[in-house]
C-alpha atoms as a PDB file:
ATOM      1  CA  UNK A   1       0.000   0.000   0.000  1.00  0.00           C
ATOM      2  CA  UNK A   2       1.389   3.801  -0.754  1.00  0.00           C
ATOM      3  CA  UNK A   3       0.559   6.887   0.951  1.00  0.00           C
ATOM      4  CA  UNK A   4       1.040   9.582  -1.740  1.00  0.00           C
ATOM      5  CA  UNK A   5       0.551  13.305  -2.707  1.00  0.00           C
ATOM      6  CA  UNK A   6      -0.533  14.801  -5.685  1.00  0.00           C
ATOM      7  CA  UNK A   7      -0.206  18.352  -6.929  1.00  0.00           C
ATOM      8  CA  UNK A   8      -2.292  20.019 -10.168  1.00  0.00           C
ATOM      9  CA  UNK A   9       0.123  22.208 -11.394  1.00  0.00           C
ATOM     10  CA  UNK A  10      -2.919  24.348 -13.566  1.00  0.00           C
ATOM     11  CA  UNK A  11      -4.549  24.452 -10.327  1.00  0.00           C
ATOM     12  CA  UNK A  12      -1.725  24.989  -7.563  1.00  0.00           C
ATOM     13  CA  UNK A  13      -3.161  22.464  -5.572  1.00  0.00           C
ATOM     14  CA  UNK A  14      -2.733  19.305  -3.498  1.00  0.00           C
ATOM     15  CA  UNK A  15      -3.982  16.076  -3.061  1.00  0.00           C
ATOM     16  CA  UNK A  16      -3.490  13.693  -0.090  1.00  0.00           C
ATOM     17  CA  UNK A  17      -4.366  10.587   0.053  1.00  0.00           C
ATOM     18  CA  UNK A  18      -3.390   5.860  -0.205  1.00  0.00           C
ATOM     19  CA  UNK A  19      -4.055   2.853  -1.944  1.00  0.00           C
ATOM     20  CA  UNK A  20      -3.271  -0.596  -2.023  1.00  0.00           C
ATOM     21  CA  UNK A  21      -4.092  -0.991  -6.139  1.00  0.00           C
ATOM     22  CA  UNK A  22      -0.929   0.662  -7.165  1.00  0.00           C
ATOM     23  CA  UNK A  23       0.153   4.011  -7.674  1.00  0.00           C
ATOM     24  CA  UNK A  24      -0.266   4.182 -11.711  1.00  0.00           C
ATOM     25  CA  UNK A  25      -3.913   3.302 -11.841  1.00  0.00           C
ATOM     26  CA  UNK A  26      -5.037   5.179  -8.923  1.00  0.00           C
ATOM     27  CA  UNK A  27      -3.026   8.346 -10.347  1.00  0.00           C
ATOM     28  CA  UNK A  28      -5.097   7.033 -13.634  1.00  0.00           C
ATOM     29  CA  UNK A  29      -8.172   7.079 -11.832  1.00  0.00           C
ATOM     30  CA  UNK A  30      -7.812  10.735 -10.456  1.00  0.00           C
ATOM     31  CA  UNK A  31      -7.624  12.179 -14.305  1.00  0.00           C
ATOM     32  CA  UNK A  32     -10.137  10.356 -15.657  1.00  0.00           C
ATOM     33  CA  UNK A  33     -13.637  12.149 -14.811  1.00  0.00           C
ATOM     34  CA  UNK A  34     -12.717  11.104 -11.242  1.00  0.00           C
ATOM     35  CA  UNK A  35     -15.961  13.307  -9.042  1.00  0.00           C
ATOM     36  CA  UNK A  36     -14.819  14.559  -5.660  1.00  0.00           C
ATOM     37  CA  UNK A  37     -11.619  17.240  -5.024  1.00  0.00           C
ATOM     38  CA  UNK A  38      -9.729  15.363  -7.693  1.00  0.00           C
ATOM     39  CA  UNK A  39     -12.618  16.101 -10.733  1.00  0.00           C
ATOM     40  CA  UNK A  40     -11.455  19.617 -10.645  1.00  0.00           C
ATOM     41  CA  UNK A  41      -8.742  19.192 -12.495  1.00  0.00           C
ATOM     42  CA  UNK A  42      -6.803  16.345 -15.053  1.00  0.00           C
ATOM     43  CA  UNK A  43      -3.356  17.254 -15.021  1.00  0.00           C
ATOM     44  CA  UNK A  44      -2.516  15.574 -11.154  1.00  0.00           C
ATOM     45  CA  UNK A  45       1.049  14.308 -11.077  1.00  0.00           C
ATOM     46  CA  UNK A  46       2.676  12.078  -8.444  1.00  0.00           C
ATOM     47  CA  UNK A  47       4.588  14.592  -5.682  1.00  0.00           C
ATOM     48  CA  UNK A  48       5.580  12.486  -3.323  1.00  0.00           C
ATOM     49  CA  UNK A  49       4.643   8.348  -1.583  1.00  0.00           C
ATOM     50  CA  UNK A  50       5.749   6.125   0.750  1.00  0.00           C
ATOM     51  CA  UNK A  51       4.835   2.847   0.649  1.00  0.00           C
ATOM     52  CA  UNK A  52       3.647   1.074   4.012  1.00  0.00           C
ATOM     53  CA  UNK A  53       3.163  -3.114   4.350  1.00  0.00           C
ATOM     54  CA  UNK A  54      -0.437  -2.565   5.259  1.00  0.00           C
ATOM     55  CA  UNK A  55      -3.612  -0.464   4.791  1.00  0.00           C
ATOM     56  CA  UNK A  56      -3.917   0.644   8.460  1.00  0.00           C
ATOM     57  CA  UNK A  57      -0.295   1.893   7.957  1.00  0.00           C
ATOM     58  CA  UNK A  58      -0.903   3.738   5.031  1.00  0.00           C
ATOM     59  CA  UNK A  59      -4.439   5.483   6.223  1.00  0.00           C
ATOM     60  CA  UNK A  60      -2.607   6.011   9.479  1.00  0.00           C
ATOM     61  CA  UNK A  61       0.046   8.524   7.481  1.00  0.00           C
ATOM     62  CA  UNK A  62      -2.500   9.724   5.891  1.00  0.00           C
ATOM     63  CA  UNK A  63      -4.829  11.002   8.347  1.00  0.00           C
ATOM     64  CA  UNK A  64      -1.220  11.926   9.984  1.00  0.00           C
ATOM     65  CA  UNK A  65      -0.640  14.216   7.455  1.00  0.00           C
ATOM     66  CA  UNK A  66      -3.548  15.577   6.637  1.00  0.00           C
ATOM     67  CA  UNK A  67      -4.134  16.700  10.558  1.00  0.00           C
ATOM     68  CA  UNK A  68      -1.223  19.124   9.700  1.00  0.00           C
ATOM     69  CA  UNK A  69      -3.617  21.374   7.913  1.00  0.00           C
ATOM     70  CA  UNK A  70      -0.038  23.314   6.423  1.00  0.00           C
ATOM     71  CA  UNK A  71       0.488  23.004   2.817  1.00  0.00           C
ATOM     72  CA  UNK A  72       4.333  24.767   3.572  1.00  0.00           C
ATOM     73  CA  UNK A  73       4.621  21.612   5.800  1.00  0.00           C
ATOM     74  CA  UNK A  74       3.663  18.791   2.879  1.00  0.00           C
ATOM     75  CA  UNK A  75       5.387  21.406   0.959  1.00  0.00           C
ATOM     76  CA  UNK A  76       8.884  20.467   2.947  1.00  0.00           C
ATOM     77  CA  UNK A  77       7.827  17.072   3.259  1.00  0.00           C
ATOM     78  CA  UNK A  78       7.326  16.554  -0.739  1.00  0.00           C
ATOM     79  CA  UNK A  79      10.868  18.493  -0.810  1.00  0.00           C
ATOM     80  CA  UNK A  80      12.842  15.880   1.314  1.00  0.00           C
ATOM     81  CA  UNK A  81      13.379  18.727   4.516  1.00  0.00           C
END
């Protein structure tokens, strides 16, 4: 399973969230008419994952993460600091 971030670079904005079906068809997923935050945009990239042996580990960083509620602290995350 992955915990990852995505950015839209036409919209300046970030996505946090994990899977367990693979990065390249969930990324897939989130630019095809995905609904939700994601259907807002189609040009998401990968930022940033870490992959975790299970799903509780990779929710668990998730919700970790987005509890920060600082995009200049997923900023220095996604920028190795």
């Amino acid at each position: 399973c992955h915990f990852y971030i995505l950015h839209s670079p036409s919209k300046n904005k970030y996505y946090i969230g994990y899977t367990c079906d693979g990065l390249v068809s969930r990324l897939e997923k989130h630019n095809m008419h995905h609904k939700g935050y994601t259907g807002q945009a189609r040009d998401w990239v990968l930022a940033y994952s870490e992959e975790y042996a299970t799903k509780t580990e990779a929710y668990a960083r998730e919700r970790e993460v987005k509890g920060w509620k600082s995009r200049s602290r997923v900023l220095r995350l996604i920028q190795g600091d």
